[in-house]
Every structure is written in C-alpha cells, then in structure tokens.
Protein backbone atom coordinates (compact mmCIF):
# COMPACT_ATOMS: atom_id res chain seq x y z
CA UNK A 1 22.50 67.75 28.10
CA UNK A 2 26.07 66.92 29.33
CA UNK A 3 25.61 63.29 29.33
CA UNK A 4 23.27 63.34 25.72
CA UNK A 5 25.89 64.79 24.02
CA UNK A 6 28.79 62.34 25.08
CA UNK A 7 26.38 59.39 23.81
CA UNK A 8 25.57 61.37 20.73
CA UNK A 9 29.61 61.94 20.24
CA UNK A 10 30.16 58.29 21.09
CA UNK A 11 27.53 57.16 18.15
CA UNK A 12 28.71 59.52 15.59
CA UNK A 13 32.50 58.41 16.63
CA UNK A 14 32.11 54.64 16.42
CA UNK A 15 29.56 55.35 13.23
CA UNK A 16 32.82 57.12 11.47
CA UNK A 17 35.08 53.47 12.29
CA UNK A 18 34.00 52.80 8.27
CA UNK A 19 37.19 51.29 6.36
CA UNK A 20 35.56 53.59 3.35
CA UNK A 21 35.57 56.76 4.81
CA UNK A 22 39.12 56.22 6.57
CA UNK A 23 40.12 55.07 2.54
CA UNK A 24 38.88 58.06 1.45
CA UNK A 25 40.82 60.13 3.93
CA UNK A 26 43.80 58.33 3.91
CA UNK A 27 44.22 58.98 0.09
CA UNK A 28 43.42 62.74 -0.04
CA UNK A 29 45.79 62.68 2.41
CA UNK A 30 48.60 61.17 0.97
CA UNK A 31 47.54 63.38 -2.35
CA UNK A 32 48.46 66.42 -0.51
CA UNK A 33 51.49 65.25 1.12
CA UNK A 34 52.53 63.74 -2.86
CA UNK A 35 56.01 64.66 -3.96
CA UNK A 36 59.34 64.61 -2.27
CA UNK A 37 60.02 65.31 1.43
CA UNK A 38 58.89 64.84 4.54
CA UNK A 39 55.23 64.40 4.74
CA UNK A 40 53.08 67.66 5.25
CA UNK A 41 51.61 68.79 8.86
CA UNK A 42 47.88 69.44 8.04
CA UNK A 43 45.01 71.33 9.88
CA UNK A 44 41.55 69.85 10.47
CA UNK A 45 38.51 71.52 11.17
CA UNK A 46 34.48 71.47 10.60
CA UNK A 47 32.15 73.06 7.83
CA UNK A 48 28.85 72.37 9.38
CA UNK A 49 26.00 73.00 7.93
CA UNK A 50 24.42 74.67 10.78
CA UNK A 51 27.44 77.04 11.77
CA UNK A 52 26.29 79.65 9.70
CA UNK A 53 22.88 80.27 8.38
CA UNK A 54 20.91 83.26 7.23
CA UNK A 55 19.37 83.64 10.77
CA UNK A 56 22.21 82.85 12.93
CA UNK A 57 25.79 81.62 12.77
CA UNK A 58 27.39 79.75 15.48
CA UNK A 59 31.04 79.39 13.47
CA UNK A 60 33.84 77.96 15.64
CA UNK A 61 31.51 75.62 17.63
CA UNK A 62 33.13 72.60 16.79
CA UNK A 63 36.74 71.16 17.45
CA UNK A 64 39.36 72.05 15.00
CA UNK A 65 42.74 70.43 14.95
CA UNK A 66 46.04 71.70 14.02
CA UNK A 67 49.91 70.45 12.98
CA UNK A 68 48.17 67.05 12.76
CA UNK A 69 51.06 64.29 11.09
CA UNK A 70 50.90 61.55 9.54
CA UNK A 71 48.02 59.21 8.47
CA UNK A 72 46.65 57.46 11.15
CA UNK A 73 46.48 60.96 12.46
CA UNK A 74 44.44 62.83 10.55
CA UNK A 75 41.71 59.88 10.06
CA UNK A 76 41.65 60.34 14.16
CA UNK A 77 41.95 64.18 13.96
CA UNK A 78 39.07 63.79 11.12
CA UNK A 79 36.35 61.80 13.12
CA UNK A 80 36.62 63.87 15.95
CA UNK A 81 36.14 66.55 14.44
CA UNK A 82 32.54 64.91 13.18
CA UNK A 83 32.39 63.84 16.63
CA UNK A 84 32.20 67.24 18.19
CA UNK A 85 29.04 68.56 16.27
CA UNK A 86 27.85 67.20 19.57
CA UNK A 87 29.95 68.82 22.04
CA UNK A 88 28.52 70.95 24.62
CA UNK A 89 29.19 74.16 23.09
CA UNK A 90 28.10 73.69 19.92
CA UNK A 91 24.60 72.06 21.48
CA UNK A 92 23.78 74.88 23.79
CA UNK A 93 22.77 77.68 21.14
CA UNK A 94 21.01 74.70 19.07
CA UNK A 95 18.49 74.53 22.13
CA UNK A 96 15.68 76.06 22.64
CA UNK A 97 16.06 77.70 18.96
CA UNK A 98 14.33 77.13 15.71
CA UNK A 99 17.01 74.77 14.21
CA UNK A 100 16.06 72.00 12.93
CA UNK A 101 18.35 68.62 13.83
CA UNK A 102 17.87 67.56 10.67
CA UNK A 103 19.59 70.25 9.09
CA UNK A 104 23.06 70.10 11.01
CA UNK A 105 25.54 68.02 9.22
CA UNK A 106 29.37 68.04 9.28
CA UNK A 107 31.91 67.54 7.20
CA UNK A 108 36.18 67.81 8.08
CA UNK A 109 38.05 69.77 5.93
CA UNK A 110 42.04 69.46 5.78
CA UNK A 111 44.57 72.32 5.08
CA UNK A 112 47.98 71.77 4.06
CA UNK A 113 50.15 73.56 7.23
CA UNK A 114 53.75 74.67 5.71
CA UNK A 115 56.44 73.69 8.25
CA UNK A 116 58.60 76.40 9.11
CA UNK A 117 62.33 77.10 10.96
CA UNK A 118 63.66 79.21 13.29
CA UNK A 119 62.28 82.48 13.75
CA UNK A 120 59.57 81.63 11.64
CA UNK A 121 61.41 81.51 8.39
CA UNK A 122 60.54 78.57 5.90
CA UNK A 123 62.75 75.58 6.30
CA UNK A 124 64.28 73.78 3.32
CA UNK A 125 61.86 71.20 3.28
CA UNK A 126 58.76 73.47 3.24
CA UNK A 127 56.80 72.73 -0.07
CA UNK A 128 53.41 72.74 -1.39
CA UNK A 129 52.05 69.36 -2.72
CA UNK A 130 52.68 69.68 -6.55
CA UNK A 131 49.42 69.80 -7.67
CA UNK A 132 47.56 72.59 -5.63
CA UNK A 133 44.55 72.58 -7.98
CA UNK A 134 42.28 70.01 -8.35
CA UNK A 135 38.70 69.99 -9.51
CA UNK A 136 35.38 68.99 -7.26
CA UNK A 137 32.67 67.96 -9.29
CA UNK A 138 28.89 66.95 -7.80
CA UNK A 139 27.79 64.27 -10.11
CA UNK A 140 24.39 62.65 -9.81
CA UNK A 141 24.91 59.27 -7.19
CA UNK A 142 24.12 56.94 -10.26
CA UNK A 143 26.52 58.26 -12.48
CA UNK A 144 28.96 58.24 -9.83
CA UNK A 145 28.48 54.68 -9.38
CA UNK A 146 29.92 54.45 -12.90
CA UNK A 147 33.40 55.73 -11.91
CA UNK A 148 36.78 54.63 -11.03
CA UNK A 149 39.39 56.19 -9.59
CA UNK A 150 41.84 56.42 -12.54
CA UNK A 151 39.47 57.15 -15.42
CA UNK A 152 40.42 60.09 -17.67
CA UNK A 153 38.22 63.58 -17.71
CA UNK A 154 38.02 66.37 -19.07
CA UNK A 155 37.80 69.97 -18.53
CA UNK A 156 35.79 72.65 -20.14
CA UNK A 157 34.47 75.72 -19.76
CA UNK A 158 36.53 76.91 -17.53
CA UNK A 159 37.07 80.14 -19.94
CA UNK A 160 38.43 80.98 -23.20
CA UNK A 161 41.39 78.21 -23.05
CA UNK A 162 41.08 74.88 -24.38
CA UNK A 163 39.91 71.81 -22.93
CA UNK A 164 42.18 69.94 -20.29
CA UNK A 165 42.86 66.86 -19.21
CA UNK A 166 42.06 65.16 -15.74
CA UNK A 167 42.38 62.11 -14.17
CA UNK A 168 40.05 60.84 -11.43
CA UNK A 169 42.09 60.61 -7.96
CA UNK A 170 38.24 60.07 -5.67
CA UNK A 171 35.07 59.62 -5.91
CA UNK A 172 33.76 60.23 -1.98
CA UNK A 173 32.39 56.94 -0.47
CA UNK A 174 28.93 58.84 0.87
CA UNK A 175 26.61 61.42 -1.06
CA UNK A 176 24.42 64.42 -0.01
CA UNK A 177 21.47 66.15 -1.00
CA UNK A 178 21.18 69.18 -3.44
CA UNK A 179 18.33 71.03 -4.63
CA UNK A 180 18.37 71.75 -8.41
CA UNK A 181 17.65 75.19 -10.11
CA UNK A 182 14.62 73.70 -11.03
CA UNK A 183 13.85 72.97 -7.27
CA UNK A 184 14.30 69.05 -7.48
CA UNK A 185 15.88 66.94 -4.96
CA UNK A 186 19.43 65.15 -6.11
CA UNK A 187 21.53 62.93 -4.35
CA UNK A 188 24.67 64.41 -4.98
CA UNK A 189 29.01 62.46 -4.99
CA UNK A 190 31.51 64.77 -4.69
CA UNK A 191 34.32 63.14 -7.57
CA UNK A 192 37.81 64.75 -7.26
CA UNK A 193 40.21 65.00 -10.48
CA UNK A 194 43.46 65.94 -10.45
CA UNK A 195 45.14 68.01 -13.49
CA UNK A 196 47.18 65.95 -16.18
CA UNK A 197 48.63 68.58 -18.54
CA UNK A 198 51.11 70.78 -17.76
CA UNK A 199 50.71 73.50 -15.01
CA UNK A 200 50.53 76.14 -17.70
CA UNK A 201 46.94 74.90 -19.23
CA UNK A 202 45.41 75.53 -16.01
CA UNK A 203 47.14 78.23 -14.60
CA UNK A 204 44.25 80.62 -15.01
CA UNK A 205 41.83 78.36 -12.95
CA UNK A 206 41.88 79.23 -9.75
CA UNK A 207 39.61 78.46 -6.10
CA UNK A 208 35.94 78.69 -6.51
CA UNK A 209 36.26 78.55 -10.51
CA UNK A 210 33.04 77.47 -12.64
CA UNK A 211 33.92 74.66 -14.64
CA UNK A 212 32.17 71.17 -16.77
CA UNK A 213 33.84 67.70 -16.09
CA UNK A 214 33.62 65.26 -17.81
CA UNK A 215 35.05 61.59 -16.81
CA UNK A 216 35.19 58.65 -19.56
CA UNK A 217 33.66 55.59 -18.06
CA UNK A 218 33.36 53.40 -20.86
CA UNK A 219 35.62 53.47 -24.38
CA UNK A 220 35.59 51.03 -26.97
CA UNK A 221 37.36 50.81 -30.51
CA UNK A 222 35.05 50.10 -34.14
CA UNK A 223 31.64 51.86 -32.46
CA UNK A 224 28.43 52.34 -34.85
CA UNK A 225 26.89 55.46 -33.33
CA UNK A 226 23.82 57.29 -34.11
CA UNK A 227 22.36 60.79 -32.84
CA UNK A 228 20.19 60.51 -29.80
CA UNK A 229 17.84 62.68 -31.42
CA UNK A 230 17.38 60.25 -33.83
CA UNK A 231 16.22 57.60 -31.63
CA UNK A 232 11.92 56.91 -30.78
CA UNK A 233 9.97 53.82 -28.91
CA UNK A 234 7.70 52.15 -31.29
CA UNK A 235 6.05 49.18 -29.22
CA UNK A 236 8.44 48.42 -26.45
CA UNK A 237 11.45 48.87 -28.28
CA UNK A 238 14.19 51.55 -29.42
CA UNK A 239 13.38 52.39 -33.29
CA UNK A 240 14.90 55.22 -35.90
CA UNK A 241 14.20 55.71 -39.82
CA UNK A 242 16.50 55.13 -42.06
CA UNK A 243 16.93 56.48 -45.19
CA UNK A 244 16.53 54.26 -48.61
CA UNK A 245 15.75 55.00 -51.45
CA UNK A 246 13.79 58.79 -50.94
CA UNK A 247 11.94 56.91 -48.45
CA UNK A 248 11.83 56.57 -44.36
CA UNK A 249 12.37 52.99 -43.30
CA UNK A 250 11.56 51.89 -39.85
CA UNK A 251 13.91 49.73 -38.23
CA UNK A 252 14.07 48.49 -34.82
CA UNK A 253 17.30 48.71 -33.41
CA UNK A 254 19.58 47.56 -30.08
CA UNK A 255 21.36 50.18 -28.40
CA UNK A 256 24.07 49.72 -25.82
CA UNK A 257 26.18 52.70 -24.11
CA UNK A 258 24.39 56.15 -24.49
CA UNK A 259 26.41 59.55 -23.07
CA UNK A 260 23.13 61.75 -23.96
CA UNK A 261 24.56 63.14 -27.63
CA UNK A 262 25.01 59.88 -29.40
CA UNK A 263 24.49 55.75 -28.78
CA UNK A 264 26.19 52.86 -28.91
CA UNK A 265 23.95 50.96 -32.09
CA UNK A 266 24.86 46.96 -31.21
CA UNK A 267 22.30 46.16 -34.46
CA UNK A 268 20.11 47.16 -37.15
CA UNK A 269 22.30 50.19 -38.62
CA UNK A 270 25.59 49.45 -40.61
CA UNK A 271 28.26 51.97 -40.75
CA UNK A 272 27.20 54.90 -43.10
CA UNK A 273 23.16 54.39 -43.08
CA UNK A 274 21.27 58.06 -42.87
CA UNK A 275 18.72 58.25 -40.55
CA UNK A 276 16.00 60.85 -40.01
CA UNK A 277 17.04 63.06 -36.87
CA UNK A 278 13.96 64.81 -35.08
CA UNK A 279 11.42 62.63 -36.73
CA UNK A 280 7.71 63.96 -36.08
CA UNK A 281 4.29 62.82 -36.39
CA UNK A 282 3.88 63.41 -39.96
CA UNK A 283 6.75 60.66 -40.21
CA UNK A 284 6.06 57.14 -41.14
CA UNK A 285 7.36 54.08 -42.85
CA UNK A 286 7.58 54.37 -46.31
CA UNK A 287 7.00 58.09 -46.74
CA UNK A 288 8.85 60.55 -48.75
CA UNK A 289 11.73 62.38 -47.64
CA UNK A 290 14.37 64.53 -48.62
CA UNK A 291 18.16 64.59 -47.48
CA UNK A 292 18.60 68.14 -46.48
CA UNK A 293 22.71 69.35 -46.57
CA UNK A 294 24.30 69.72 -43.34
C-alpha cells in the first residue's frame, strides 16, 4: 500500500505542474494579500470529498499547511495538499470499505493567517485583505466559457437591499459535477466576483449567503430587441408575427445575442414594430388580432 500511494502522490503531484491551476492560485492569492503591507501568512488545507460522508467521516486525513508566505509558496503548499489524498493515512480507512474511488476528490482551501507580536498581541501591520467578501457562483461550464476576468456583474437577491455591483476577479480553470434539483447531471465553474460598491451595500451579506449573479458578457450600443417569448421556428428558421394593420404578419427574422428574456434582432424588425408574444396554434399569417394594453 506504502509504495501505491507514493506513485499515486507522485501522479497527482506532477498532474497539478498545470501553468492554469498555479494562475489560478497565484491570483486568489495575491487577492487576499491586496492592499498595503506586508503580504499575508495563509493556511492551506483539504476539503475532500470523501472526509466526511453520511456513513463515515475520516476529517483530518490529509496534510494541512500553516503560516505558508509568499507565492511560490502556497502554489507548493497547495499541490501537496492534493497530493496527500494519497498518503498512507488517509488510504488505510478507504480499504477494505464501501467507498467508492471515484467519489474522493480534493480540493485546497486557503485561510488568511493574521500575523501577530509579542505575547500574542496584533502587530501594526496585521490587516485583513480589504475586501473580505466576495461571491462564488457555479455557472453552467458553457456559460463560463463566455467569461472574462474583468466583466461587470451583478448582485441580487441577496435580501431586501438593492442590486450590487461586482466585478469578475476568476473564473476557476477546471469544473465539477453537480446534480440539479431536478436530478440532472451539470458540469459545474466556480466564477469568483469581487464587490464594487461601497462596503455599506453589502454589509448585510455575509458567509454562506443565498444570492443570483449575474456577469455581462456581451454589451453593445443601438440594439433592436424583442421578447423571447415572442420568438417560434417555422421551417428551419427563427420567425415572430408582427403586427400590421389588425393583422398577424409572419416574418422570418435573424437573431444574434439572446440572455433568455429578450434577443438581439440583427433583421426583419425595425425599432418600434409590435409583435405577438405567446403566439398559439390558432395563430397564423394574416389573421385577426387585437392589441391588448399592457
């Protein structure tokens, strides 16, 4: 088992030598060390999937790293700790149970460590990076894709406040699998944003909070938009009724960006046409209709 596990360490190791992943470190990182000062002492340690589940929990298996400094430090600190979901001691009560290998994954998890002075009493260059809140969001892989570190968001439903602003500081180089409410498998990218209005707006959020992000990944200026919901297929292509003259008019029409509410219209609507929203079966071209008031 000894010598199994120091290959499997060795793979997992030389598998985490990826310039993305040590990227991706190296900036949340320097995001928590952000602001004057010397740069923070952090602790790194495991959150495997297999250290505690509902028949057994093995927590504090794997390797966990404290008062690491500086960069090139806590990428090392970061794929050892990956490294050691193969140690001895986290193998042993993995044998001969009903665990599957499949299910044991790792993932390194940094804390910022204050630094303190004699007798334990902070020194004057103790601080907390200035943004200690940040939002996680678990987007779907291919709308990941679509973001870039930079690109505004925005917060909501967080509770009764207002909507805040964001900006993207990461969106993780590797995915994972989740299983929907509705039981359906997702492949998963964890995208971090980091608060843009003042401390005050989201003072009330706090660790663990609820909340819908969303991150602007395409803008333009003069936009002809129409309702989803008013959008059909009629042979092969994207179609909608317009309104003229009482009547429903079908046109055929070419639509570009699409953010599930409304679409980009690149032709066949002008600025100001109605169209029919929710049209049925009873609809079709030339028919009478009425405008109904909003």
């Amino acid at each position: 088992m000894a010598a199994r596990g120091a290959r499997a360490r060795s793979i997992v190791y030389q598998a985490t030598d990826d310039p993305r992943l040590k990227t991706a470190i190296a900036e949340a990182w320097r995001g928590m060390g952000a602001g004057p000062g010397p740069a923070p002492r952090v602790a790194v340690r495991s959150s495997a999937t297999a250290e505690d589940l509902p028949e057994a929990s093995f927590a504090g298996q794997h390797d966990s790293f404290l008062h690491v400094t500086g960069e090139a430090g806590v990428i090392e600190a970061c794929r050892r700790c990956f490294a050691s979901l193969f140690t001895d001691r986290a193998i042993a009560p993995r044998t001969g149970s009903t665990i599957s290998r499949s299910r044991c994954r790792s993932r390194s998890c940094g804390w910022w460590t204050p630094t303190t002075g004699p007798a334990g009493s902070p020194s004057p260059s103790t601080r907390r990076p200035p943004s200690p809140t940040w939002i996680v969001a678990d987007l779907l892989s291919s709308d990941a894709a679509r973001i870039a570190a930079g690109a505004p968001a925005t917060i909501e439903a967080w509770g009764e406040g207002a909507a805040v602003r964001g900006r993207v500081r990461l969106v993780e180089p590797y995915g994972f699998l989740k299983i929907s409410a509705l039981g359906v498998e997702e492949q998963r990218v964890r995208v971090i944003i980091d608060p843009v209005d003042p401390p005050a707006a989201w003072a009330a959020v706090g660790h663990g909070y609820r909340v819908e992000a969303a991150v602007t990944v395409w803008t333009a200026g003069a936009v002809v938009r129409v309702p989803v919901s008013a959008l059909f297929r009629d042979r092969g292509r994207w179609a909608v009724f317009r309104v003229e003259g009482g009547r429903a008019r079908l046109r055929s029409v070419d639509i570009g960006q699409n953010n599930g509410e409304l679409a980009e219209v690149r032709s066949g609507l002008r600025p100001g046409d109605q169209v029919v929203l929710h049209p049925g079966q009873s609809i079709a071209d030339g028919a009478a209709i009425r405008v109904r008031d909003p």
